[in-house]
Structures are given as C-alpha cells and as structure tokens.
N, C-alpha and C. Protein backbone atom coordinates (compact mmCIF):
# COMPACT_ATOMS: atom_id res chain seq x y z
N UNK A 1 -4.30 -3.85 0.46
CA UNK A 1 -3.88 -3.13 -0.72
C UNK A 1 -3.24 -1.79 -0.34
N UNK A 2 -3.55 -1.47 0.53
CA UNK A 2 -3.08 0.06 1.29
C UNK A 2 -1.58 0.29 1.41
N UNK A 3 -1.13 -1.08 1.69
CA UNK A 3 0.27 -1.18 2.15
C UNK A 3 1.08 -1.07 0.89
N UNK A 4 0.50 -1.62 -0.26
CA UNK A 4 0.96 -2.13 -1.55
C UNK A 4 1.50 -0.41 -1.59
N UNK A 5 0.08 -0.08 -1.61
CA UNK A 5 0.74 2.14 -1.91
C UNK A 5 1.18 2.43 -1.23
N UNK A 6 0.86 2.26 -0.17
CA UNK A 6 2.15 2.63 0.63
C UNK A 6 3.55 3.11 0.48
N UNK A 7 4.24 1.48 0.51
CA UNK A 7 5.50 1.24 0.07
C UNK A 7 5.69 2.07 -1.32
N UNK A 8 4.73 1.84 -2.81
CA UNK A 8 4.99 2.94 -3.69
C UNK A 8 5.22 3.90 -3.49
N UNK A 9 4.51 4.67 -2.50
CA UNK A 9 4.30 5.98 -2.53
C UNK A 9 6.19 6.55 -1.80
N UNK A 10 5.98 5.87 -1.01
CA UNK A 10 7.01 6.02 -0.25
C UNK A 10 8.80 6.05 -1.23
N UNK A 11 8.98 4.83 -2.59
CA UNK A 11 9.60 4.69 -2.91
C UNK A 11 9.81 6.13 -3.94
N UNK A 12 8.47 6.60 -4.18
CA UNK A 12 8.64 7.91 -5.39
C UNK A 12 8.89 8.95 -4.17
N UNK A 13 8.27 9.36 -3.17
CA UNK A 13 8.47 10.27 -2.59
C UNK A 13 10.41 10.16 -2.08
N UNK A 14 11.01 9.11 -1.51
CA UNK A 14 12.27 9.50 -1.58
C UNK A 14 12.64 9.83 -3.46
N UNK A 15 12.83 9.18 -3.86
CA UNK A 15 13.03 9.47 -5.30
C UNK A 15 13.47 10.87 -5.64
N UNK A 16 12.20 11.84 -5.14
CA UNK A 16 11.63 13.13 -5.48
C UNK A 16 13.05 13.92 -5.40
N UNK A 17 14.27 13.46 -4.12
CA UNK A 17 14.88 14.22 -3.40
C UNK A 17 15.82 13.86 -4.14
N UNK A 18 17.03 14.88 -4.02
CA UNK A 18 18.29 14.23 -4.80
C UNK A 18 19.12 13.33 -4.11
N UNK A 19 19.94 12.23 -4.79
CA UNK A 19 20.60 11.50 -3.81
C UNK A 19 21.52 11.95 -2.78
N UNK A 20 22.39 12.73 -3.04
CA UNK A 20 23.15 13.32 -2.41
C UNK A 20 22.33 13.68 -0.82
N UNK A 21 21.17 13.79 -1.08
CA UNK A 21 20.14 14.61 0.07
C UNK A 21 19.39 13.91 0.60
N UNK A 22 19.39 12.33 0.46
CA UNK A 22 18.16 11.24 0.63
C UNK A 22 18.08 10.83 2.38
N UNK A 23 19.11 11.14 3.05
CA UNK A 23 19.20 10.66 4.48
C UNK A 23 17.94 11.09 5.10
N UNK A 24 17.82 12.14 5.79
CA UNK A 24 16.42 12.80 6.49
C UNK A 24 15.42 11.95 5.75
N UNK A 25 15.01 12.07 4.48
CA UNK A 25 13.63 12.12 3.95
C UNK A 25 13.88 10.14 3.74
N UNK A 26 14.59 9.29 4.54
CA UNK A 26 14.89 7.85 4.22
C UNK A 26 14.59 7.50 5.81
N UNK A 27 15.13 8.40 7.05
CA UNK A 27 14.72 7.95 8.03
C UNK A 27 12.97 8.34 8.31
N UNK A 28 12.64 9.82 7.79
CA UNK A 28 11.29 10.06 8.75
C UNK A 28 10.52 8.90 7.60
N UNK A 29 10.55 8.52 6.25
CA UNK A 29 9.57 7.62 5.77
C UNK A 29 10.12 6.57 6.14
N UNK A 30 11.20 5.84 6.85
CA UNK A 30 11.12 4.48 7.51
C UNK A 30 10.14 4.84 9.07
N UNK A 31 10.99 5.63 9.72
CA UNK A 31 10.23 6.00 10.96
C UNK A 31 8.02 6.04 10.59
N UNK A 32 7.69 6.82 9.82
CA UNK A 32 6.60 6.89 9.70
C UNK A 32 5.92 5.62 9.28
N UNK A 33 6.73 4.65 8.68
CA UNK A 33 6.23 3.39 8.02
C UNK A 33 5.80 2.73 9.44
N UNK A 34 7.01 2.67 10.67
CA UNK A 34 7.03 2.04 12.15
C UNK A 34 5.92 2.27 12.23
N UNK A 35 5.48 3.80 12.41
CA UNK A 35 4.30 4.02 13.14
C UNK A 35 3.33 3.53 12.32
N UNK A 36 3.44 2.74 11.47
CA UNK A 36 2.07 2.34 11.40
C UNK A 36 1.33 0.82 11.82
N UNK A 37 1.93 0.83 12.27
CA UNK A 37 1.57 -0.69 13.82
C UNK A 37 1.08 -0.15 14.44
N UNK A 38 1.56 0.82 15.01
CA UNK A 38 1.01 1.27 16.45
C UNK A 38 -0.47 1.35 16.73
N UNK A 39 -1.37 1.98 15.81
CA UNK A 39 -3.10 2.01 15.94
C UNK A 39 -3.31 0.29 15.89
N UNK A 40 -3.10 -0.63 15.09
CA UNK A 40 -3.03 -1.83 15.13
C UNK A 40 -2.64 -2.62 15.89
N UNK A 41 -1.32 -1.91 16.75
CA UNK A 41 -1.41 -3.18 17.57
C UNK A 41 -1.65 -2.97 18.89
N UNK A 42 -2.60 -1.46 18.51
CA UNK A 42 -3.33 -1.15 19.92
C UNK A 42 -4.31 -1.60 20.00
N UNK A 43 -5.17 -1.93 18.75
CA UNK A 43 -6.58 -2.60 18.90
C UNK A 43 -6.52 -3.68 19.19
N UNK A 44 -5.36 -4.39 18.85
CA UNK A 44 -5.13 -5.77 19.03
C UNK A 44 -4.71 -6.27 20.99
N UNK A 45 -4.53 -5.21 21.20
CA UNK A 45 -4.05 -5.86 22.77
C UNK A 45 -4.85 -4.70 23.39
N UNK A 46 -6.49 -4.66 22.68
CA UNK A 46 -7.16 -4.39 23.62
C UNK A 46 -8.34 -5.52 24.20
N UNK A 47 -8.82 -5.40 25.59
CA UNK A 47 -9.25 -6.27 25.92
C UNK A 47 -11.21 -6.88 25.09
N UNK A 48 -11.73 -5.94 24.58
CA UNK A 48 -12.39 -6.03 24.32
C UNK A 48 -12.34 -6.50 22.62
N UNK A 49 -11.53 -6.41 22.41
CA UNK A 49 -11.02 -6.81 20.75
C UNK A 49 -10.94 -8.51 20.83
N UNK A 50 -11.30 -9.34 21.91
CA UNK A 50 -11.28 -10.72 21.97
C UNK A 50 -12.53 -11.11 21.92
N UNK A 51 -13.55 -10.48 22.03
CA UNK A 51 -15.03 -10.62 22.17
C UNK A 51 -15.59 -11.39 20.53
N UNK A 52 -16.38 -11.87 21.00
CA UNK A 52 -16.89 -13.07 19.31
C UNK A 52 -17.32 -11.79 18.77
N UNK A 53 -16.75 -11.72 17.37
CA UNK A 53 -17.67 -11.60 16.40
C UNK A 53 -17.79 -12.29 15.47
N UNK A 54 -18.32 -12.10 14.49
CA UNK A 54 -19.37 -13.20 13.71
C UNK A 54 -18.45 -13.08 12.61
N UNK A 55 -17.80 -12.04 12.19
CA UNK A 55 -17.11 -11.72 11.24
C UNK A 55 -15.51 -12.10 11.51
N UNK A 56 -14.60 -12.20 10.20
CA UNK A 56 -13.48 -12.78 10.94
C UNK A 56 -12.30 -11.24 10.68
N UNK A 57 -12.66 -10.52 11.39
CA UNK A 57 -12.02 -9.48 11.50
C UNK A 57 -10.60 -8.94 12.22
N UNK A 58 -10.94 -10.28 13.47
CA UNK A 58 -9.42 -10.28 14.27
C UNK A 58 -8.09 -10.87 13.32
N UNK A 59 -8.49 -11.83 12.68
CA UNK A 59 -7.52 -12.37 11.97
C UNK A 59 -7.45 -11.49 10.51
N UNK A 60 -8.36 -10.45 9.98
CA UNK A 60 -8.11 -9.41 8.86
C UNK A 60 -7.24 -8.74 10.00
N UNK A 61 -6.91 -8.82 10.78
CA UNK A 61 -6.26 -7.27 11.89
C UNK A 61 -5.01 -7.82 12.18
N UNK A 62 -4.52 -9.17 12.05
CA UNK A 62 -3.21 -9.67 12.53
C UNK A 62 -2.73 -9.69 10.78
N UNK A 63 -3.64 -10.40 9.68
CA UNK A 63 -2.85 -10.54 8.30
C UNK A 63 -2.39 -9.04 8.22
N UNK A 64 -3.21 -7.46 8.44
CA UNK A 64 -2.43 -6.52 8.22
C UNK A 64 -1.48 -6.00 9.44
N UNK A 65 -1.18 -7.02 10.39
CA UNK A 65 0.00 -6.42 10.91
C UNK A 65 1.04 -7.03 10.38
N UNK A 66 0.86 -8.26 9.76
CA UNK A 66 1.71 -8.92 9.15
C UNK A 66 2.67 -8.51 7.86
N UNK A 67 1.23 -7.95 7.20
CA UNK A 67 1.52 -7.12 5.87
C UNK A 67 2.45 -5.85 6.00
N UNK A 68 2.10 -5.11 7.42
CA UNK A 68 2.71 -4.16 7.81
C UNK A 68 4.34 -4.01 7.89
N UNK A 69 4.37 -5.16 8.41
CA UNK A 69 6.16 -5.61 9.00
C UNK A 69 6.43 -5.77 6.99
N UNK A 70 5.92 -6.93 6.23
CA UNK A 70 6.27 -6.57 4.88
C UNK A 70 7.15 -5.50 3.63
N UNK A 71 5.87 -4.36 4.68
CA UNK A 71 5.46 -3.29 3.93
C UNK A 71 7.24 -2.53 4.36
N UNK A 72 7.17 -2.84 6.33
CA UNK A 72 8.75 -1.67 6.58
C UNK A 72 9.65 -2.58 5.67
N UNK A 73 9.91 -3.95 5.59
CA UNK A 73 11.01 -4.34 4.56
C UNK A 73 10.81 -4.09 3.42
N UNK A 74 9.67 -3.86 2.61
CA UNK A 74 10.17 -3.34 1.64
C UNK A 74 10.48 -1.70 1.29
N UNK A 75 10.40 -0.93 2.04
CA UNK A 75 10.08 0.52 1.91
C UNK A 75 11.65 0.17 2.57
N UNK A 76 12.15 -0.38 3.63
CA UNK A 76 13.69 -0.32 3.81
C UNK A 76 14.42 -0.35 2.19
N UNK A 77 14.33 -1.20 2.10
CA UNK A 77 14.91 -1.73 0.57
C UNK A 77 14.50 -0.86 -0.43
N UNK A 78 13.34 -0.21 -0.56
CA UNK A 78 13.31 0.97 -1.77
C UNK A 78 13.70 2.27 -1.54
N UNK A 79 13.93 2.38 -0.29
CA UNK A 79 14.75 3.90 0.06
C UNK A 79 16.55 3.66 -0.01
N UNK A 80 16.88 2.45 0.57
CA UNK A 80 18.48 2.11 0.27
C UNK A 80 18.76 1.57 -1.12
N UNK A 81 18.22 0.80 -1.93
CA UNK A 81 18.67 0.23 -3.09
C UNK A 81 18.43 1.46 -4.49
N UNK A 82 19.56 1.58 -4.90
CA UNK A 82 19.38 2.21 -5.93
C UNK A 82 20.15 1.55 -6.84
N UNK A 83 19.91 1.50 -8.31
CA UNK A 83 18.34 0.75 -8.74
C UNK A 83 18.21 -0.67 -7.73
N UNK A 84 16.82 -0.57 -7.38
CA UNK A 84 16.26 -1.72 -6.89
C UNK A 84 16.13 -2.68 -8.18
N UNK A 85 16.52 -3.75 -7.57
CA UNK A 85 16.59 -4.79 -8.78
C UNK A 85 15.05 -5.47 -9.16
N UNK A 86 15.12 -6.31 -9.96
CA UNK A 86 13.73 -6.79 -11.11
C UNK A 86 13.35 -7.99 -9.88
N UNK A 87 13.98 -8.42 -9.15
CA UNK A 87 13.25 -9.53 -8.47
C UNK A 87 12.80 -8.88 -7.15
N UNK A 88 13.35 -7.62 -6.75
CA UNK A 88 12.65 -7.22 -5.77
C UNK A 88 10.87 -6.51 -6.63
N UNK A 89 10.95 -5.78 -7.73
CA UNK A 89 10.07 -5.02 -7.75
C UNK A 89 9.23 -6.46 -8.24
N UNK A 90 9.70 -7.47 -9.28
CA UNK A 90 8.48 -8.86 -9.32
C UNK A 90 8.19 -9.40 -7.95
N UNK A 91 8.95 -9.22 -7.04
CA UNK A 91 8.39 -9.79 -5.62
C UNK A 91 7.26 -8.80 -4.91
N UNK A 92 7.64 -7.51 -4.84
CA UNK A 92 6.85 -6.34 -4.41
C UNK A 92 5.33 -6.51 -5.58
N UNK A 93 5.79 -6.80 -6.42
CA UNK A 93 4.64 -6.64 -7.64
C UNK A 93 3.00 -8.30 -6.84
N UNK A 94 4.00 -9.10 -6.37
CA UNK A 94 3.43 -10.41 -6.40
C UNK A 94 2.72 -10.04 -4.57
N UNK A 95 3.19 -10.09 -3.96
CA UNK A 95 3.04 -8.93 -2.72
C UNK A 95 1.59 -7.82 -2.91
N UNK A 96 1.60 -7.15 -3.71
CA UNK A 96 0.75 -6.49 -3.79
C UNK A 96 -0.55 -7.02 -4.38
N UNK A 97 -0.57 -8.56 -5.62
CA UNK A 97 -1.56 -9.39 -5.62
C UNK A 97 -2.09 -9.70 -4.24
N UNK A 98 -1.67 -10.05 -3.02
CA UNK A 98 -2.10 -10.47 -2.09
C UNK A 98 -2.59 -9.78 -1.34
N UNK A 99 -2.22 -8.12 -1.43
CA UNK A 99 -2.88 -7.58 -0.67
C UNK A 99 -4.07 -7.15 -1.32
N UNK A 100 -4.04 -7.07 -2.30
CA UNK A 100 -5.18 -6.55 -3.47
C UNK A 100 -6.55 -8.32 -3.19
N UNK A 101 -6.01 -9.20 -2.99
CA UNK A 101 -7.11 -10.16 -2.82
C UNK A 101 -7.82 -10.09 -0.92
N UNK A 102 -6.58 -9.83 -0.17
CA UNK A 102 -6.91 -9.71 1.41
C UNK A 102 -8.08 -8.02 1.39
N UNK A 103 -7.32 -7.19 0.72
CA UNK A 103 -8.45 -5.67 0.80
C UNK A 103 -9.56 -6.20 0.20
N UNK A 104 -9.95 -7.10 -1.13
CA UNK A 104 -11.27 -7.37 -1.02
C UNK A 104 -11.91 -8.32 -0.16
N UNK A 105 -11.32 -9.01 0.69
CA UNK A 105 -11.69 -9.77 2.13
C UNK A 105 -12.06 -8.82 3.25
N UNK A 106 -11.19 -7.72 3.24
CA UNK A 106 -11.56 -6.67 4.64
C UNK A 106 -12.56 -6.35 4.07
N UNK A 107 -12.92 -5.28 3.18
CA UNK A 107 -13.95 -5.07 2.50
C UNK A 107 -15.38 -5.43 2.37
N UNK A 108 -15.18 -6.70 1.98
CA UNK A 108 -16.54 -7.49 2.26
C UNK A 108 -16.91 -7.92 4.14
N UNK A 109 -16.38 -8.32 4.45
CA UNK A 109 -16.11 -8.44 5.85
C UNK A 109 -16.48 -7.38 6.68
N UNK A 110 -15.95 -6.45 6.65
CA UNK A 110 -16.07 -5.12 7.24
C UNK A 110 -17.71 -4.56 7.10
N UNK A 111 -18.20 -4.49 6.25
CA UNK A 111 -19.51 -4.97 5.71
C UNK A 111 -20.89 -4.94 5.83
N UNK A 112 -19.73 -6.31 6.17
CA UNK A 112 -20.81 -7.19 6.57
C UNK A 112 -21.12 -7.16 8.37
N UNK A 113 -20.20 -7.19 8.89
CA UNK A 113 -19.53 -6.76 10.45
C UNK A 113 -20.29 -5.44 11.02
N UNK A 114 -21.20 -5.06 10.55
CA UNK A 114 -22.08 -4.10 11.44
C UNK A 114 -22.29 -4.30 13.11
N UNK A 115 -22.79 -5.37 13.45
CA UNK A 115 -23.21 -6.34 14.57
C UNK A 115 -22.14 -6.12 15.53
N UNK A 116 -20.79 -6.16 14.94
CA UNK A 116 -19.66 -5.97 15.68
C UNK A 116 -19.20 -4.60 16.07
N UNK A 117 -20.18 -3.71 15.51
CA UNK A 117 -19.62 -2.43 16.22
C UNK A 117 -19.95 -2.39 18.03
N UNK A 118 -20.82 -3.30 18.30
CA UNK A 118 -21.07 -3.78 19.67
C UNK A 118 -20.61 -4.33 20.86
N UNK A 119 -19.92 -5.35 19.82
CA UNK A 119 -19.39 -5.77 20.69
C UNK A 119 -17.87 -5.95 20.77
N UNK A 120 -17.34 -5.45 19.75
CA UNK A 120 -15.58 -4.87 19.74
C UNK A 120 -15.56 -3.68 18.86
N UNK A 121 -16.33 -2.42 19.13
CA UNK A 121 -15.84 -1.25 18.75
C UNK A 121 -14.82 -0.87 18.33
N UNK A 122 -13.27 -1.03 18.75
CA UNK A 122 -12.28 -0.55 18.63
C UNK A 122 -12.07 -1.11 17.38
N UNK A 123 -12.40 -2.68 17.34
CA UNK A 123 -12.05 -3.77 16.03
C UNK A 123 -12.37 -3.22 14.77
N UNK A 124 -13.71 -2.97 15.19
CA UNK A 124 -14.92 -2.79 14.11
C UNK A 124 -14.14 -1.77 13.63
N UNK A 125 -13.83 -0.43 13.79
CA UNK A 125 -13.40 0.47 13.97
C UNK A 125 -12.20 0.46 12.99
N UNK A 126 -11.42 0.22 13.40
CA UNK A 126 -9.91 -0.23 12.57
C UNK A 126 -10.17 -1.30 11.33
N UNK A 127 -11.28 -2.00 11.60
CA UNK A 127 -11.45 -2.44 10.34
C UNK A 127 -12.27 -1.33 9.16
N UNK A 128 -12.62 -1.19 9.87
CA UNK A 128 -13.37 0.13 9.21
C UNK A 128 -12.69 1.18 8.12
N UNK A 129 -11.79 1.41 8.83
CA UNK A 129 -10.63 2.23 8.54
C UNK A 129 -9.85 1.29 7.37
N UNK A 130 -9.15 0.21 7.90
CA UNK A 130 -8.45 -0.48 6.77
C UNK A 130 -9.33 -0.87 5.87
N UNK A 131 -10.36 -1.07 5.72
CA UNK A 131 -11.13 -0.84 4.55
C UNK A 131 -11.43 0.05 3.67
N UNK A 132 -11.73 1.09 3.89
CA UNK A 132 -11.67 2.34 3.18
C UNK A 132 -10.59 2.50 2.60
N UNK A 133 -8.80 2.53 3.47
CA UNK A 133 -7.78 2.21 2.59
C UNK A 133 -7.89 1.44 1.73
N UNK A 134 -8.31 0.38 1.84
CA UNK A 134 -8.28 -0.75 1.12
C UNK A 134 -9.12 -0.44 -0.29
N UNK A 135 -10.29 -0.04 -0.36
CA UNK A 135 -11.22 0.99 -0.99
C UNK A 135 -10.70 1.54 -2.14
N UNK A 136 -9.98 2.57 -1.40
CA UNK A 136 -9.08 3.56 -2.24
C UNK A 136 -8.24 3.44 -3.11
N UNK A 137 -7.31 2.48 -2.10
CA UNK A 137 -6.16 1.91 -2.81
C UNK A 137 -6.72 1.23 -4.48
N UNK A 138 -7.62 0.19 -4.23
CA UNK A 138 -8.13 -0.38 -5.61
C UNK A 138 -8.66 0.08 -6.34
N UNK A 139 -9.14 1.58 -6.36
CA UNK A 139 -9.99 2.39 -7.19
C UNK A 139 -8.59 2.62 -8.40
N UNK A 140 -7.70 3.52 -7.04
CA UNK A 140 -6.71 4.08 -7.54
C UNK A 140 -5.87 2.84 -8.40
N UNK A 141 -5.31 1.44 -8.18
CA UNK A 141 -4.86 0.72 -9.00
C UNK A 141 -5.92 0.15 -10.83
N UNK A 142 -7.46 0.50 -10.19
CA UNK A 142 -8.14 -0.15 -11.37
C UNK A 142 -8.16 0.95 -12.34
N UNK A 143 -7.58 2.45 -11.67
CA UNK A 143 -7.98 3.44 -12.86
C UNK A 143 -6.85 3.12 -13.21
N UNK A 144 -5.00 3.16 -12.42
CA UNK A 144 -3.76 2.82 -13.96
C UNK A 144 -3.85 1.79 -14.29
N UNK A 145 -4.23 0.75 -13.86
CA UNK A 145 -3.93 -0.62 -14.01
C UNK A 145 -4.02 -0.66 -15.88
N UNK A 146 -4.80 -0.06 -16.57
CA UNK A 146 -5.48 -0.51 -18.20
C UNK A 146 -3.92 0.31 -18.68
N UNK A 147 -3.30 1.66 -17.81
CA UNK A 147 -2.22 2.19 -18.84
C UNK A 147 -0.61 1.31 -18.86
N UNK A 148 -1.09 0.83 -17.17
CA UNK A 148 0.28 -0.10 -17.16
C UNK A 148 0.35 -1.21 -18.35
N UNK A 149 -0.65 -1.64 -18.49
CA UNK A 149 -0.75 -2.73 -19.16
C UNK A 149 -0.61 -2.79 -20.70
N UNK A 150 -1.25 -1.21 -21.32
CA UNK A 150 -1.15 -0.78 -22.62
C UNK A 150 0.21 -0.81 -22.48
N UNK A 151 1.08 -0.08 -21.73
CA UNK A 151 2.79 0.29 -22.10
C UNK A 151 3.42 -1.09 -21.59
N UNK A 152 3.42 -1.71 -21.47
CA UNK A 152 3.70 -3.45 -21.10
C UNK A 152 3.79 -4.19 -22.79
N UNK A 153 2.16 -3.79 -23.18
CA UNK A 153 1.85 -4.53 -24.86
C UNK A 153 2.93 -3.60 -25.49
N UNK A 154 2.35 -2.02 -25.70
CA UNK A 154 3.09 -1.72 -26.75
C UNK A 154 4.00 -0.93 -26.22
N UNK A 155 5.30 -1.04 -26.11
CA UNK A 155 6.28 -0.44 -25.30
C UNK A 155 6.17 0.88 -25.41
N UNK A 156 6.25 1.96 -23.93
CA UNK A 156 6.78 3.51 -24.47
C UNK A 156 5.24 3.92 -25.09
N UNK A 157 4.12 3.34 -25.38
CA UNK A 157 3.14 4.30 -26.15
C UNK A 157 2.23 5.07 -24.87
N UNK A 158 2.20 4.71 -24.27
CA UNK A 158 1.49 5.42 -22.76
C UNK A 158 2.80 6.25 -22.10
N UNK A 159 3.87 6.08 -21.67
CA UNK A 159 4.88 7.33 -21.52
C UNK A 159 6.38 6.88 -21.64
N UNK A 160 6.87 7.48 -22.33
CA UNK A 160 8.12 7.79 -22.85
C UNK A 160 9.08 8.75 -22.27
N UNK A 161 9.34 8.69 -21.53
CA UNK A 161 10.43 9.74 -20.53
C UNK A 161 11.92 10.41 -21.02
N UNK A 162 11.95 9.52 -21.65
CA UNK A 162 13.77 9.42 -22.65
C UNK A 162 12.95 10.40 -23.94
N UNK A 163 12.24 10.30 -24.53
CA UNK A 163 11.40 11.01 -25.76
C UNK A 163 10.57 12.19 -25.51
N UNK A 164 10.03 12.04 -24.46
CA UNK A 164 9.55 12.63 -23.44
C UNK A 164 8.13 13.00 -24.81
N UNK A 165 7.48 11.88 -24.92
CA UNK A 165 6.30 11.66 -25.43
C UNK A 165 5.49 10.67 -24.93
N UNK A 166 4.12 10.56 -25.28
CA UNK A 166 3.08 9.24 -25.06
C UNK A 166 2.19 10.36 -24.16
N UNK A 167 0.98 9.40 -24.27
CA UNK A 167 -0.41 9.84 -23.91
C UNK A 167 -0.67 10.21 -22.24
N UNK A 168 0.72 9.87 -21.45
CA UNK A 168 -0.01 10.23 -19.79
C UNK A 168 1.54 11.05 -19.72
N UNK A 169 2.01 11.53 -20.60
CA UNK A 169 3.98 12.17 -20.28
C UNK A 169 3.34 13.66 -19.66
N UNK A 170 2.38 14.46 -20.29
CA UNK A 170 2.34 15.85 -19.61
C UNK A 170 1.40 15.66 -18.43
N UNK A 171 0.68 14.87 -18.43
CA UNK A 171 0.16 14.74 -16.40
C UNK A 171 1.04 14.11 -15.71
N UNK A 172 2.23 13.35 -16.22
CA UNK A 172 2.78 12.28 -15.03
C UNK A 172 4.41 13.08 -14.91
N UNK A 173 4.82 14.56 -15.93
CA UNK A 173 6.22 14.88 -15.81
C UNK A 173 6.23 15.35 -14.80
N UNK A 174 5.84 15.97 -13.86
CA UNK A 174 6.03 16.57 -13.11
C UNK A 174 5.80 15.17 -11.54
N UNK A 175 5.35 14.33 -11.64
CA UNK A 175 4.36 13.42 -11.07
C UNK A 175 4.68 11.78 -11.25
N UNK A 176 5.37 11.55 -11.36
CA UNK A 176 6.10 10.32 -11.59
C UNK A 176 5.76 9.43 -10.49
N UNK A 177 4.90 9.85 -9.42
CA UNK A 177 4.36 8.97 -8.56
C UNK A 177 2.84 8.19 -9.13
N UNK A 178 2.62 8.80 -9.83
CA UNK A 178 1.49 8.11 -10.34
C UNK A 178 1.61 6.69 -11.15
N UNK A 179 2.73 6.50 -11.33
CA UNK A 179 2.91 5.81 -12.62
C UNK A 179 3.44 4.33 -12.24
N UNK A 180 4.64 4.50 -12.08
CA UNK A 180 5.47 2.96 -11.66
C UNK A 180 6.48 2.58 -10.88
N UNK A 181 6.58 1.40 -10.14
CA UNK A 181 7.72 1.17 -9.45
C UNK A 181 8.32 0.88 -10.71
C-alpha cells in the first residue's frame, strides 16, 4: 500500500510546482522513486536472507520489489502526462487494490514472523519496515476513503474547487495532496 502513496504523493508534489518549472522537481522525484530498491534489493542479495523462515516473507520482499518497478512507471507517467488520462488513474486506482490486499499480507506476516528475527535479521527487518508503511498507508486511505466516496455519490458535496465550497475545501485549499489523483 506504501507504494500506492507513494506514487500519489509524488504526483501532487510535482503538481505543487508550476509547469513551466516542473524539470528539477520531475527528475529528483523519479531519481528518489530509483532509490527505493536499493534497501530491498540489498536485503535480498544478502546471504543470510535465504535462511528458512516459517513466514513467507522472502516472497512479501520480491512482490514489493515488483510493486516498486510499478510504482517508477507510474510516478514516470504522472510527472510527464499532463492531464493524465482516466485509464491510467482507473489502472493506478486498480494497482493500489493490490497493494492495499498484499500490505494486509505483510502485515499479518510480519507478525507473525518474530522467530525470524533470528534467523534472517536483515529480512525480518525490512519486513518490518514495509509493514509499518504498509500500516500507515491504510490508516491514512481508511480515514479519506468515506469522503472519496461521499463526493463520488453526491457530486462536489465534500469539495468543490471551481465554487470553492464543500465540507473538506478550507483544510484541503491549500493541500490538495490529501485528496485525489
């Protein structure tokens, strides 16, 4: 689920900048997206990260490198496409179901995976970590998730930007990251 915000976060934060000005702030958030393999696919080609555990944590550690590579194509595509079109953000949208079902797999897993701080530390470790993202991330989607859904039913009554009315317009004007791809 981490990745899901990720990529959001990433698409409002260029946003923020004016177009004219988007280059710098399009390479360091592609560049920074790269780096985020790197802790991952250091645990992964470490030698002790092959050791049994009981938990299936190596393969939670390859689905998020997988997710990762995902995550740089789509954060490519939301920093170059302006407007990003309806089948990328329903694809990104469908994308983020999956990571939202895999974070409650690390989650439980991770866990449960105590035993394994023994005998693959580093694993345990990074799962550890992508869990807590994972954590976060779903707190943070289950608290908007009820406003997305109100302004979905009744159009514009949760925020109105063009009217510049509805019930989340004076916490989210300034803040438009909170809200929506």
């Amino acid at each position: 689920m981490w990745q899901y915000l990720w990529a959001h976060a990433i698409f409002h934060l260029v946003r923020w900048f004016p177009p004219s000005n988007r280059v710098k702030i399009t390479v360091v958030a592609v560049f920074a997206t790269l780096c985020l393999l790197i802790p991952q696919f250091y645990v992964l080609l470490q030698d002790k990260t092959t050791r049994w555990c009981p938990e299936p944590l190596m393969p939670l550690l390859i689905t998020s490198i997988i997710f990762t590579f995902f995550v740089i194509g789509f954060t490519f595509l939301f920093v170059t496409m302006v407007p990003v079109p309806r089948e990328v953000k329903l694809t990104f949208h469908g994308f983020g179901l999956v990571t939202f079902i895999t974070g409650m797999i690390q989650c439980v897993s991770t866990s449960k995976a105590q035993d394994c701080d023994f005998s693959t530390p580093e694993l345990y470790d990074i799962s550890l970590a992508l869990a807590v993202l994972c954590g976060v991330s779903i707190v943070y989607v289950a608290v908007l998730l009820p406003f997305w859904i109100i302004n979905q039913v009744k159009q514009n009554a949760v925020l109105d930007k063009g009217e510049r009315r509805g019930v989340c317009y004076e916490p989210v004007k300034c803040c438009s990251c909170l809200w929506h791809i």
